[in-house]
Protein backbone atom coordinates (compact mmCIF):
# COMPACT_ATOMS: atom_id res chain seq x y z
CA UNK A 1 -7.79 1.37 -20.65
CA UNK A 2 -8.28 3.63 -17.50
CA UNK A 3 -10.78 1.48 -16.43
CA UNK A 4 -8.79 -1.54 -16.57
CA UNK A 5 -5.71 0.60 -14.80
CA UNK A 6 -7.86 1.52 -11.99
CA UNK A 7 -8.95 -2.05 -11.58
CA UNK A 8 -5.53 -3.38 -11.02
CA UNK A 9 -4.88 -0.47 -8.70
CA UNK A 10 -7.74 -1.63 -6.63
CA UNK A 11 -6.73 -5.21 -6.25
CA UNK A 12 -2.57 -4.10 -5.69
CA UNK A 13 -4.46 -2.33 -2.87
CA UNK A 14 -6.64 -4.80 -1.58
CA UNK A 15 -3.45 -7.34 -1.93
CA UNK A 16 -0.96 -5.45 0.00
CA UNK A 17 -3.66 -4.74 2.56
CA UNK A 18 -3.54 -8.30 3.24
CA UNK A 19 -0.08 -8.72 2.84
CA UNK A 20 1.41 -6.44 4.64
CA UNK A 21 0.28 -7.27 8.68
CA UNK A 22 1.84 -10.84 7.46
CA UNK A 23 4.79 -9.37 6.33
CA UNK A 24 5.03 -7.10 9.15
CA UNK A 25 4.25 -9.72 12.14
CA UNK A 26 6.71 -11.60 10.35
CA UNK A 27 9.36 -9.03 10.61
CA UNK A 28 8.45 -7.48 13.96
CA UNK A 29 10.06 -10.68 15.41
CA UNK A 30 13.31 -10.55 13.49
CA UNK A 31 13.62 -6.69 13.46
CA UNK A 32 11.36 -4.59 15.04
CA UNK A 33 13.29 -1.36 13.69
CA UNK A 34 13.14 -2.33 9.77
CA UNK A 35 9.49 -3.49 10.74
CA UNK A 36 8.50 0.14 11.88
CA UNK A 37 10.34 1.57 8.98
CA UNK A 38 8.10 -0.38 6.08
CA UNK A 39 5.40 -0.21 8.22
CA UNK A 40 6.01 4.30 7.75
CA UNK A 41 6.35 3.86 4.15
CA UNK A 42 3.79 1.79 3.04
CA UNK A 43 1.45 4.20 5.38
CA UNK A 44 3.16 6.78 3.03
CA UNK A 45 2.65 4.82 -0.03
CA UNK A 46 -1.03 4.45 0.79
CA UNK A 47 -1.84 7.71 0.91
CA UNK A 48 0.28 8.97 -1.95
CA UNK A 49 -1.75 6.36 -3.68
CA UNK A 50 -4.74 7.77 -2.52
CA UNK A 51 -3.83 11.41 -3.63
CA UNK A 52 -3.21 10.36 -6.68
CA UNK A 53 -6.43 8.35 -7.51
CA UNK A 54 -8.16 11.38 -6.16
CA UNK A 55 -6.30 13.94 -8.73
CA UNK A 56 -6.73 11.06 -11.82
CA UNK A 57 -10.52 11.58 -11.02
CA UNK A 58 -10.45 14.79 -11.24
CA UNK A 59 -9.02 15.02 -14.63
């Protein structure tokens, strides 16, 4: 079941990756502010994400 949990977390990843510079272009031209917020917090996200993978392969 990890496995399979893992695997999904991998493509969310890989899925936002590409989404998110559309997403962001998108709303850099409507609102640069809000762009440069989401922009902070899915750098934030990332590496929370990161952090946790790292302490779930620990365990």
């Amino acid at each position: 079941m990890e496995a399979v949990i893992n695997q999904v977390n991998t493509v969310g990843l890989a899925v936002s990756g590409v989404t998110s510079p559309v997403w962001v272009t998108w709303l850099a031209t409507i609102n640069p502010a809000l762009a440069a917020i989401l922009t902070i917090l899915g750098i934030v996200l990332t590496v929370l994400k990161i952090i946790s993978f790292v302490n779930g392969g620990k365990e």
